[in-house]
Each structure stands twice: as structure tokens, then as C-alpha cells.
N, C-alpha and C. Protein backbone atom coordinates (compact mmCIF):
# COMPACT_ATOMS: atom_id res chain seq x y z
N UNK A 1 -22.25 -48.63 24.35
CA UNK A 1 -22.50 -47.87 25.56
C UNK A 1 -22.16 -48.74 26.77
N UNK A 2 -21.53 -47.91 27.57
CA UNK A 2 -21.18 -48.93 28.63
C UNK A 2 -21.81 -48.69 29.93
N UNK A 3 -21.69 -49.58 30.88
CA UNK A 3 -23.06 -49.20 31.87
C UNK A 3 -22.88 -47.54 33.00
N UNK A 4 -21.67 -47.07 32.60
CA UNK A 4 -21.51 -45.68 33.97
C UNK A 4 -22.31 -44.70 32.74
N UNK A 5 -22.57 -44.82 30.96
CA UNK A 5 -23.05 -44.33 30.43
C UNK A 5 -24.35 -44.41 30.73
N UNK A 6 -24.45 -45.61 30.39
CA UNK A 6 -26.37 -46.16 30.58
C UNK A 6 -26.72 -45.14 31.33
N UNK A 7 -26.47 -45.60 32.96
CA UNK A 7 -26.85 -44.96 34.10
C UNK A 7 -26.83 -43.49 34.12
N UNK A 8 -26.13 -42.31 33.70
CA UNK A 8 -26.04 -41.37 33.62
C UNK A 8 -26.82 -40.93 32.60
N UNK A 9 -26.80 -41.76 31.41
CA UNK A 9 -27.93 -40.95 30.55
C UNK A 9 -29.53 -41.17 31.15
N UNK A 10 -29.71 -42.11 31.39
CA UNK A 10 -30.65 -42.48 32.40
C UNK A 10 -31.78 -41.29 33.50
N UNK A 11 -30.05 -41.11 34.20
CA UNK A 11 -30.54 -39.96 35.32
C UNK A 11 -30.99 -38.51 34.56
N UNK A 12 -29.97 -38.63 33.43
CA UNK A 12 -30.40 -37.44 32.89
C UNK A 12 -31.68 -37.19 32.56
N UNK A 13 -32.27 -38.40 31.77
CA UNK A 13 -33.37 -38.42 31.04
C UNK A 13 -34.62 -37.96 32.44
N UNK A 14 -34.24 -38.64 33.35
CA UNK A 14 -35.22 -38.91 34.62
C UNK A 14 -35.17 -37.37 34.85
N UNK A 15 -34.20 -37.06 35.21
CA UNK A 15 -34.45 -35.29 35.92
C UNK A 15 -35.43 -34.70 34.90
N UNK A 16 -34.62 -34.77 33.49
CA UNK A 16 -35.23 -33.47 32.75
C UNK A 16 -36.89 -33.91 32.49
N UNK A 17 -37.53 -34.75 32.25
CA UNK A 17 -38.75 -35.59 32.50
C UNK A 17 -39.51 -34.92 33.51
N UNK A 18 -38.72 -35.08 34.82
CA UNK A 18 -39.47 -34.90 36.29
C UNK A 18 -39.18 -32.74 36.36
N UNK A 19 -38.34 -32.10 35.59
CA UNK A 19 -38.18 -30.89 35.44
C UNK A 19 -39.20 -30.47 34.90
N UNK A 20 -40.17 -31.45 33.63
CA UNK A 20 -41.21 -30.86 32.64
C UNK A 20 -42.67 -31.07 33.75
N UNK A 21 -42.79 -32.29 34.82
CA UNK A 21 -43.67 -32.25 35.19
C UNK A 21 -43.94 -31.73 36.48
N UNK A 22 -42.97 -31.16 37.00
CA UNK A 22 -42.84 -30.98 38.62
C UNK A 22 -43.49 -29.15 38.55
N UNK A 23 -43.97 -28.40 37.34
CA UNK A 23 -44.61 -27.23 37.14
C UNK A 23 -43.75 -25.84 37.35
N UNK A 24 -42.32 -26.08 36.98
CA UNK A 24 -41.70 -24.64 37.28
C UNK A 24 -42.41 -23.92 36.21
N UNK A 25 -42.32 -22.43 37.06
CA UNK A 25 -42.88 -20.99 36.49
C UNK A 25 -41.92 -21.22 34.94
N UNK A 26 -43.06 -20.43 34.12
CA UNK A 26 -43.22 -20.38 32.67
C UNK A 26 -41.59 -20.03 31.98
N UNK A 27 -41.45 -20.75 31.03
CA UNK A 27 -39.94 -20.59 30.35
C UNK A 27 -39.01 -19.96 31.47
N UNK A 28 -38.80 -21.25 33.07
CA UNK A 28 -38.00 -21.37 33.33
C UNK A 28 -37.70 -22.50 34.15
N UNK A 29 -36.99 -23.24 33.01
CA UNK A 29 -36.87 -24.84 32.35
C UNK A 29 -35.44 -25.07 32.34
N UNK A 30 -35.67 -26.28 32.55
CA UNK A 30 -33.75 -26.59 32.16
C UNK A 30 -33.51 -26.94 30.86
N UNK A 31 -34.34 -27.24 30.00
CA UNK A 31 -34.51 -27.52 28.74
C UNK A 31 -33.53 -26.87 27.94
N UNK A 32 -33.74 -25.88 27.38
CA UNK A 32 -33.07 -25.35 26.31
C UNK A 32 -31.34 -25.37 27.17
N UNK A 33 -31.37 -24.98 27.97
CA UNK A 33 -29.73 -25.29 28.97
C UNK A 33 -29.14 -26.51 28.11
N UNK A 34 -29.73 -27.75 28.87
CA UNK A 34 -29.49 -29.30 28.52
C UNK A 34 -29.28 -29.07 26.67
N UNK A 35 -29.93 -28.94 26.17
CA UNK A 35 -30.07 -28.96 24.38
C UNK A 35 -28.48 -28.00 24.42
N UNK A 36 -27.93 -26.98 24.69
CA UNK A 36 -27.11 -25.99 24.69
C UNK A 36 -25.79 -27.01 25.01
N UNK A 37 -25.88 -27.46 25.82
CA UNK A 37 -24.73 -28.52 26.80
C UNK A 37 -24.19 -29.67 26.32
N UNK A 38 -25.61 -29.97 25.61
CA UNK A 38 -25.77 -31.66 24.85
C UNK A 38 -24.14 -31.69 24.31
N UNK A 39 -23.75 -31.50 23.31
CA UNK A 39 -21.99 -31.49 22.68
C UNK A 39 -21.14 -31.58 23.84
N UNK A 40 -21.25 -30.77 25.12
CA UNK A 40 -20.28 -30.82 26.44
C UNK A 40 -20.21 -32.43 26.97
N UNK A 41 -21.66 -32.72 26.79
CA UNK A 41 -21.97 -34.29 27.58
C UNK A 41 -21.49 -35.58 26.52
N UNK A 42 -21.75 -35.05 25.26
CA UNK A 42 -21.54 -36.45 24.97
C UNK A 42 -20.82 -35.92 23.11
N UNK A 43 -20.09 -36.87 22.71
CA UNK A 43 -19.79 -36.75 21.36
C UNK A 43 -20.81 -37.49 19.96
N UNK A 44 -22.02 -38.34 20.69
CA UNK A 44 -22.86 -38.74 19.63
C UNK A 44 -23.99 -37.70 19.10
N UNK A 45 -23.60 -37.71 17.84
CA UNK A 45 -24.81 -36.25 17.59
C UNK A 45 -25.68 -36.66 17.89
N UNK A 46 -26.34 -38.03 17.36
CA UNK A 46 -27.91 -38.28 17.46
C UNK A 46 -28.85 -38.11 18.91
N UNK A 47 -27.56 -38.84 19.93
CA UNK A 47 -28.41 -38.37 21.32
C UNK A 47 -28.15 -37.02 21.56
N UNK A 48 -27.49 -36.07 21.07
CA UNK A 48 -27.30 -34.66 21.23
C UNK A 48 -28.26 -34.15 20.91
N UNK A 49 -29.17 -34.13 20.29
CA UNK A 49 -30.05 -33.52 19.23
C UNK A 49 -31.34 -34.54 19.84
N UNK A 50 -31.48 -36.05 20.02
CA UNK A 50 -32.94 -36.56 20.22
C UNK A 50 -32.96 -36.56 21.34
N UNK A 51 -32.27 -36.59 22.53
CA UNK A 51 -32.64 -36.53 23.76
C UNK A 51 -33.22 -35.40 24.69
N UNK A 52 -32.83 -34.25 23.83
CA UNK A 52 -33.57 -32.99 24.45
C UNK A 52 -35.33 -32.61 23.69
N UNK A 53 -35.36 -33.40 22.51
CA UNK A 53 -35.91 -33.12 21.59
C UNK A 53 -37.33 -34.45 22.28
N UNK A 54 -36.48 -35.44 22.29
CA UNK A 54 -37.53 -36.44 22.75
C UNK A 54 -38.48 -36.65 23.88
N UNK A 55 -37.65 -35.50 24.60
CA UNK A 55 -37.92 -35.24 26.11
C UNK A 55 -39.32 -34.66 25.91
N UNK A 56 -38.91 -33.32 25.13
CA UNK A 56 -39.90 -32.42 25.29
C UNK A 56 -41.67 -33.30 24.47
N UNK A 57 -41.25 -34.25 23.38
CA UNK A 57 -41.94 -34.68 22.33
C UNK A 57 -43.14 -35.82 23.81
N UNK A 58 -42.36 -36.30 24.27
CA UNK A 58 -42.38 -37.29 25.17
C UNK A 58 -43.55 -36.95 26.79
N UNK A 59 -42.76 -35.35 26.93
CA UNK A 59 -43.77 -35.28 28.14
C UNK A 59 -45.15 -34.17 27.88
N UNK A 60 -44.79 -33.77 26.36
CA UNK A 60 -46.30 -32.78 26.01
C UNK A 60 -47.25 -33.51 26.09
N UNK A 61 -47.14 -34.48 25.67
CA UNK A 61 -48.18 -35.80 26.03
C UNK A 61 -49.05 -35.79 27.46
N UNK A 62 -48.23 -35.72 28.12
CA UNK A 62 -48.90 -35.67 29.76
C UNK A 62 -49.02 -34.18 30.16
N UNK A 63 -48.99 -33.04 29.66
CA UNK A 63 -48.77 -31.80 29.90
C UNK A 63 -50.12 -30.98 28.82
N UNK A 64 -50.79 -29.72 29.36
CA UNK A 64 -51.71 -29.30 28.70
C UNK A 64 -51.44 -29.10 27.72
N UNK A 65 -52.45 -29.23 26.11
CA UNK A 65 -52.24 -28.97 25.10
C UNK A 65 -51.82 -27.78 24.25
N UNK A 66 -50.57 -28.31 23.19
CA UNK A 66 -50.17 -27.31 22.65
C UNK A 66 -50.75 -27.38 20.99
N UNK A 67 -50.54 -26.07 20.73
CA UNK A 67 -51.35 -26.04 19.30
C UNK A 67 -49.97 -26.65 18.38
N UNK A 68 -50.36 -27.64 17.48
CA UNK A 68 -49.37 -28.77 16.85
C UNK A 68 -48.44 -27.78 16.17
N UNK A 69 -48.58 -27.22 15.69
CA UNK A 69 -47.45 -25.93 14.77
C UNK A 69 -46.51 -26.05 15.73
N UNK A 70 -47.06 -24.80 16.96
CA UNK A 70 -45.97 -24.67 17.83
C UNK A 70 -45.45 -25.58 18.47
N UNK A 71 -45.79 -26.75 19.21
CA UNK A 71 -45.03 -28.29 19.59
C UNK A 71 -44.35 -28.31 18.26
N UNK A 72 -44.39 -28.74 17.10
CA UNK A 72 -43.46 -28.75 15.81
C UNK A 72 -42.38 -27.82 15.80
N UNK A 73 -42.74 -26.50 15.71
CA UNK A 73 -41.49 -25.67 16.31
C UNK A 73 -40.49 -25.92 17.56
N UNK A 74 -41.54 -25.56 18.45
CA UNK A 74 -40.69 -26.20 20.08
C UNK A 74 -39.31 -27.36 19.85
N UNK A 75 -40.52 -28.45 19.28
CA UNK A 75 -39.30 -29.87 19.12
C UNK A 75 -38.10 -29.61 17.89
N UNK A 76 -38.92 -28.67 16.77
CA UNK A 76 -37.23 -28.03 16.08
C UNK A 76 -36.39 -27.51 16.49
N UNK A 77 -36.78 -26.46 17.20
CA UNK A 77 -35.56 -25.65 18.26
C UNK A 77 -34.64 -26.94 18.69
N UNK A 78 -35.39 -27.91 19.81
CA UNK A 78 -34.67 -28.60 20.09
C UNK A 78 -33.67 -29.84 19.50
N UNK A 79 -34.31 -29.84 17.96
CA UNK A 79 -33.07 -30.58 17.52
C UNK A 79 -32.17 -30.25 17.13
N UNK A 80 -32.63 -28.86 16.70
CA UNK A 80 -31.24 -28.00 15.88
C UNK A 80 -30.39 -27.17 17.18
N UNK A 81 -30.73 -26.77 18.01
CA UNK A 81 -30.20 -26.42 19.37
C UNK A 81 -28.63 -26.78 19.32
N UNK A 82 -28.54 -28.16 19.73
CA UNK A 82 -27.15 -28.21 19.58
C UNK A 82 -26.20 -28.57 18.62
N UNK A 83 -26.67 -28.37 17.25
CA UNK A 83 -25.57 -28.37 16.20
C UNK A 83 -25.56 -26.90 15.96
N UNK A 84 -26.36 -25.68 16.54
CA UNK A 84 -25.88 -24.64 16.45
C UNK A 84 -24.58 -24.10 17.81
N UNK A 85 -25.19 -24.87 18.81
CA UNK A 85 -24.07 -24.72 19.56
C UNK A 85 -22.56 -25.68 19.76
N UNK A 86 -22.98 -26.52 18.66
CA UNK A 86 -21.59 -27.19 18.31
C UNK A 86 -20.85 -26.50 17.43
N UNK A 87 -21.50 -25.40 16.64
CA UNK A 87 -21.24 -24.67 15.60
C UNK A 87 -20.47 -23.29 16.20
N UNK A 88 -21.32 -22.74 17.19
CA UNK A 88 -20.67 -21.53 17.91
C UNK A 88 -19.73 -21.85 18.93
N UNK A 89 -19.65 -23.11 19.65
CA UNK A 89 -18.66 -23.56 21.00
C UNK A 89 -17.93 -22.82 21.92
N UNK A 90 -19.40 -21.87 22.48
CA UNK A 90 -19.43 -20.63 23.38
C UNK A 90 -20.32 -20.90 24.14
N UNK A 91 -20.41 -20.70 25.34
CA UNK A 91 -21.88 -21.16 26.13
C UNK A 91 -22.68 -19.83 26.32
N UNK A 92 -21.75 -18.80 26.09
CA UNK A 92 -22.81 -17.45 26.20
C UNK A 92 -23.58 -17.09 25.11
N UNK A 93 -22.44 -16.99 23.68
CA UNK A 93 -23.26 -16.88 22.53
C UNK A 93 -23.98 -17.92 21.84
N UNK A 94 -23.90 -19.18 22.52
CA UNK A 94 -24.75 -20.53 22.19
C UNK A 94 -26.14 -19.86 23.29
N UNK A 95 -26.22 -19.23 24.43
CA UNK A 95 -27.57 -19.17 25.10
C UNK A 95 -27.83 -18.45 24.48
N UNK A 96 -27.52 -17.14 23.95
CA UNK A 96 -27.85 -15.68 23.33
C UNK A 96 -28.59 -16.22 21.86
N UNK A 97 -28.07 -16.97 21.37
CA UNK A 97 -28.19 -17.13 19.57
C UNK A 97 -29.45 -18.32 19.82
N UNK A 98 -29.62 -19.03 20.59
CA UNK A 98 -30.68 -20.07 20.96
C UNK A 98 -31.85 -19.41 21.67
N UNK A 99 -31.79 -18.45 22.40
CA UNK A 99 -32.68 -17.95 22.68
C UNK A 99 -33.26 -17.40 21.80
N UNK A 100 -32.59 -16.15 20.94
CA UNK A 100 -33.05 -15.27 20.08
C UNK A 100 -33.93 -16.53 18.57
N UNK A 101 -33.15 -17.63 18.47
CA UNK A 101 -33.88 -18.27 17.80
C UNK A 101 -35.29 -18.81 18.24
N UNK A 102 -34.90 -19.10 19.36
CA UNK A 102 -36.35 -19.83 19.88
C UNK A 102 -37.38 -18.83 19.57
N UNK A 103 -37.61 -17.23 20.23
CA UNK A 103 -37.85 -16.12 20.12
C UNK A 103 -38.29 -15.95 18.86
N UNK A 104 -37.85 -15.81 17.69
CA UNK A 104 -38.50 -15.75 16.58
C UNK A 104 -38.88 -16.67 16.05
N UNK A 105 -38.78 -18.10 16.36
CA UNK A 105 -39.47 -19.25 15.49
C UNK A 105 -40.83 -19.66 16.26
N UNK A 106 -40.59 -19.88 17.26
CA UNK A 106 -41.64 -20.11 18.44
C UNK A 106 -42.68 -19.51 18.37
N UNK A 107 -42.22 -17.74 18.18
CA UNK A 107 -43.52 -16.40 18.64
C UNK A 107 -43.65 -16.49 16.88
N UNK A 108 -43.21 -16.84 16.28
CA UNK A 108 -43.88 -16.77 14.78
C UNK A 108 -45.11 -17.77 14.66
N UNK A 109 -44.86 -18.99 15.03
CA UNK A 109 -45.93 -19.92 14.96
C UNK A 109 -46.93 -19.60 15.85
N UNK A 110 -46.65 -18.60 17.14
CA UNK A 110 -47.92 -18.71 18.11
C UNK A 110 -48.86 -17.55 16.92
N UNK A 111 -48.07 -16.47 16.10
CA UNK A 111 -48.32 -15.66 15.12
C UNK A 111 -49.36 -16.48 14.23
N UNK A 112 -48.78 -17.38 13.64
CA UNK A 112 -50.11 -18.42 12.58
C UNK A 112 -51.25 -18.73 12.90
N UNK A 113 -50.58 -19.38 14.49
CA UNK A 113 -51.73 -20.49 14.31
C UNK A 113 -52.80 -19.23 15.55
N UNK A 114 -52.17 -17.80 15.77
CA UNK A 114 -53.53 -17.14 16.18
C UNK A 114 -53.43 -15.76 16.02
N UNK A 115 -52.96 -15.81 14.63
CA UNK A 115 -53.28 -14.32 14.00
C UNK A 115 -52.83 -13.11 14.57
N UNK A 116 -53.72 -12.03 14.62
CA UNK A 116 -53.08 -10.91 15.48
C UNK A 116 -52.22 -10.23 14.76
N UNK A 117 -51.68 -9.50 15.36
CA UNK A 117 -50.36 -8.47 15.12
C UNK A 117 -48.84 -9.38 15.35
N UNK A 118 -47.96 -9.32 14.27
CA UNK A 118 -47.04 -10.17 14.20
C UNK A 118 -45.94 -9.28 15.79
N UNK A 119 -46.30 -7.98 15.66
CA UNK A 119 -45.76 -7.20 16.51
C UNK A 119 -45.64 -7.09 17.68
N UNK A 120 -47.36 -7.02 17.79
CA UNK A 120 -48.21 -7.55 19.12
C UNK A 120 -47.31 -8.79 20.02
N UNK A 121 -47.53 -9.48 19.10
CA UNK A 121 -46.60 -11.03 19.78
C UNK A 121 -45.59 -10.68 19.94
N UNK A 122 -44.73 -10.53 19.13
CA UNK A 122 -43.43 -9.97 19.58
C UNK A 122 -42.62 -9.21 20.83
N UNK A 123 -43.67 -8.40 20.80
CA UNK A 123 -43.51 -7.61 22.30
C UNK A 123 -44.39 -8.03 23.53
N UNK A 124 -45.22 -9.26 23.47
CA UNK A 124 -46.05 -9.79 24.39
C UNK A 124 -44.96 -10.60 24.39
N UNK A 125 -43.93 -11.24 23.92
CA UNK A 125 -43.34 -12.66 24.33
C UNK A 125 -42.32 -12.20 24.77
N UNK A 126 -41.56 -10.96 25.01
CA UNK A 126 -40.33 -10.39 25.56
C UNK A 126 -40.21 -10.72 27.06
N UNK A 127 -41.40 -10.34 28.00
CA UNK A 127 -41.12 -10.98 28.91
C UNK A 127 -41.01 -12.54 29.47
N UNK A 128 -41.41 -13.67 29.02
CA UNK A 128 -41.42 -15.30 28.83
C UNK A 128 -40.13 -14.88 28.20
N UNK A 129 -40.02 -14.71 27.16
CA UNK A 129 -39.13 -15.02 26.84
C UNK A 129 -37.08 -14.15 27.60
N UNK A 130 -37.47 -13.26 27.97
CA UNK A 130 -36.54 -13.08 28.76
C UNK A 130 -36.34 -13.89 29.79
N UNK A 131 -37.19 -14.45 30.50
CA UNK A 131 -37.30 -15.27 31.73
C UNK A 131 -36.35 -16.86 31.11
N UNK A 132 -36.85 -16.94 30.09
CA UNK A 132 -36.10 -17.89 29.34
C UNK A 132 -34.62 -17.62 29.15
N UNK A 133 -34.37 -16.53 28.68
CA UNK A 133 -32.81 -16.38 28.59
C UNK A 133 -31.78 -16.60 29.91
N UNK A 134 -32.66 -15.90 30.76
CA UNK A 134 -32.16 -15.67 32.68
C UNK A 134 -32.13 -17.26 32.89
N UNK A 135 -33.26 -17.48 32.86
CA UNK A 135 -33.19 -19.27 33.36
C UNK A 135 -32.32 -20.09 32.51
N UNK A 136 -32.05 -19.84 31.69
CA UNK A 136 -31.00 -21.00 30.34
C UNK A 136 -29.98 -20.49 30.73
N UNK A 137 -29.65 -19.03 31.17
CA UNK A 137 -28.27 -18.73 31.49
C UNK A 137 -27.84 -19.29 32.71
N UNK A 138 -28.59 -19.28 34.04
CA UNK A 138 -28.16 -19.92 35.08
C UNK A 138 -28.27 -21.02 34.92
N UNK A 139 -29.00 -22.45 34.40
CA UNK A 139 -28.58 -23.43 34.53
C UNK A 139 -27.05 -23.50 33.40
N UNK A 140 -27.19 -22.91 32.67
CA UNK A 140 -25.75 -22.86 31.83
C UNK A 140 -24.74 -22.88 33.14
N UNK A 141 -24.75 -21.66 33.52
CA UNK A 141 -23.90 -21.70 34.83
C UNK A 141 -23.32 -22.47 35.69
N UNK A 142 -24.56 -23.81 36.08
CA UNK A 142 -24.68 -24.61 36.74
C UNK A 142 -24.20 -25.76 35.97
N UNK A 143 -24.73 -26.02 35.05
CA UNK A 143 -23.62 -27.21 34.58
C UNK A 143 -22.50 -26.98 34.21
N UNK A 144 -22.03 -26.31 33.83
CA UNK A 144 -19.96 -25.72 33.31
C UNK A 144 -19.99 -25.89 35.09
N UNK A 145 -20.62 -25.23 35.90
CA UNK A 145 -19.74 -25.51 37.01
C UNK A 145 -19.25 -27.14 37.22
N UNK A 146 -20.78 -27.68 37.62
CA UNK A 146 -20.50 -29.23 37.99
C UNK A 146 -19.85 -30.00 36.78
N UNK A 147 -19.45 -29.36 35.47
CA UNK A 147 -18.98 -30.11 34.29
C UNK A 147 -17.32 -29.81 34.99
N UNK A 148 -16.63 -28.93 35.17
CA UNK A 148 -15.59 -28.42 36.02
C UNK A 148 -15.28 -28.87 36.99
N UNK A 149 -16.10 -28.88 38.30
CA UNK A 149 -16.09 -29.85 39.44
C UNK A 149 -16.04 -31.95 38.68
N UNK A 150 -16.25 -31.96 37.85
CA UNK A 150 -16.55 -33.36 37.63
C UNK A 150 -14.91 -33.79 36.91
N UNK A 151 -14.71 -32.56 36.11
CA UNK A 151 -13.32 -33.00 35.54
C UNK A 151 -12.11 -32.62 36.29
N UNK A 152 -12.14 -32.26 37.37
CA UNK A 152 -11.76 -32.11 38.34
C UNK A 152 -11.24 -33.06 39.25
N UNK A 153 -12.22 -33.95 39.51
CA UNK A 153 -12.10 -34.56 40.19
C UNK A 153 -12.49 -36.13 39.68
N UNK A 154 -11.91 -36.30 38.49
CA UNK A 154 -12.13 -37.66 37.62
C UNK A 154 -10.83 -38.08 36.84
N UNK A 155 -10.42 -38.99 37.17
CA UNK A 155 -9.29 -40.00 36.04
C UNK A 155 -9.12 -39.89 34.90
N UNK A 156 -10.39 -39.49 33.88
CA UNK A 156 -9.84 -39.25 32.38
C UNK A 156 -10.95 -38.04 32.06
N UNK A 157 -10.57 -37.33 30.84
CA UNK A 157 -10.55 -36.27 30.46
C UNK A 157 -11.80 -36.70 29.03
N UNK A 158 -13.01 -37.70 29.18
CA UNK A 158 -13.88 -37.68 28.23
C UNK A 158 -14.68 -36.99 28.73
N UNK A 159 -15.50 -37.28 27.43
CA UNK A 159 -17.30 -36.09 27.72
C UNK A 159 -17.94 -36.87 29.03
N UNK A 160 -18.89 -36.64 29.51
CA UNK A 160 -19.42 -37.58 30.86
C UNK A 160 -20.37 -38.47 30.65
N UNK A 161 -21.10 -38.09 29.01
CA UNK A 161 -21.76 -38.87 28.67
C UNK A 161 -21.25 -39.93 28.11
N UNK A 162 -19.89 -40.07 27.71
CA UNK A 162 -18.83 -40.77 26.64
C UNK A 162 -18.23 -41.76 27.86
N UNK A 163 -18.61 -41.53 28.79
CA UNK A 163 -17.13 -42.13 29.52
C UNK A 163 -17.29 -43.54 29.54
């Protein structure tokens, strides 16, 4: 790793950190975006997959408690996140297919670990979870832009995390 890497993974780490604690309104996060992107930024799977994953593992800690199932889920989404979107290499049907996953793995465990109507949940999490899709789609937005603006206006043609 060389140091314009360091530094950039760095900042990254710092935003998305200060994104989990700074209290934006409910599932609308840059999170699942970043996990979606991860393959755009860099070609190492492992930080593709632990850096969105570690984030989240990292600041539940300082953030009100989650019931351990669902943090276990949460942090799966996020590792598998972007080898599904290395798999689809679409940013619309990578938000669409990540959402809808989160959506059923997520609202299944809130299902376990507190009973109820599997249904009930289902249709109680449509709105969060739409808010989630809207918010993952615009920061999607937002980085292809500045990923565009950056190759744009840069000397070589690597990932930004690679360079």
C-alpha cells in the first residue's frame, strides 16, 4: 500500500465512522452505498468486504444496543454485499438485489429474536426499509458521480483505492 492509498482509505474509514455517529434519520446511511461501491474503489477483496463490515462491527460498540442475531446479520449483509455486487457489476441492480437482501435477512432475524407475525414484520419494515433503498440509491449516485469527476480529472485509469 502506498501512502495516496493509506490516506484515502483512511478518510474513508473516518467519514463512514463519523456517518454512524453523527445520528442520520433511520436506514439513511451511507453504509450499504460504500459496501455496493467497495469493487469500484479498490481491487483487494478482503478490504472490499472488511471495511464496510468492520465499520459497522466497530461503531455498534459506541451506538445503542442491538440484539446479537441481528448485529450478526447486519455485519453479514455487509460482507457478502460486495461480492454480490462484484457478481452483478450494475450499480442499480447491485442497490435493488442488496437491498431486497438486507430486507429479508435483517427483518427475518428481527422475526426470531422477537417473534410475532413473520408478516407483521415484513410489512412494518417496508417503510425503513424503503428509506434505505432511496438513501443507498442517492449516495450510489453520488459516488459514480465523484468516481467520474475523479477519473476525469486524474493521470491513470486505477481503482482510487489501488492507486
Amino acid at each position: 500500500m502506498n501512502l495516496f492509498m493509506n490516506k484515502s482509505l483512511m478518510l474513508l474509514i473516518g467519514l463512514l465512522i463519523i456517518s454512524r455517529m453523527i445520528g442520520l434519520p433511520t436506514n439513511f446511511s451511507p453504509m450499504l452505498a460504500v459496501a455496493i461501491f467497495m469493487p469500484r474503489l479498490t481491487s483487494r477483496k478482503s478490504i472490499q468486504s472488511f471495511l464496510p463490515a468492520g465499520v459497522m462491527l466497530l461503531t455498534s460498540i459506541f451506538l445503542p444496543p442491538v440484539d446479537l442475531l441481528i448485529l450478526f446479520c447486519i455485519i453479514f449483509i455487509f460482507l457478502i454485499t460486495p461480492i454480490v455486487s462484484r457478481q452483478i457489476n450494475n450499480l442499480v441492480y447491485s442497490c435493488i438485489s442488496n437491498v431486497l437482501l438486507w430486507f429479508f435477512v435483517v427483518n427475518g432475524a428481527v422475526w426470531i429474536s422477537g417473534g410475532g407475525s413473520l408478516i407483521e414484520i415484513y410489512i412494518a419494515a417496508i417503510p425503513f426499509d424503503f428509506r434505505l433503498l432511496l438513501s443507498t440509491s442517492l449516495y450510489l449516485l453520488l459516488f459514480n458521480s465523484l468516481e467520474k469527476f475523479v477519473k476525469a480529472h486524474s493521470q491513470h485509469n486505477k481503482k482510487i483505492l489501488d492507486s
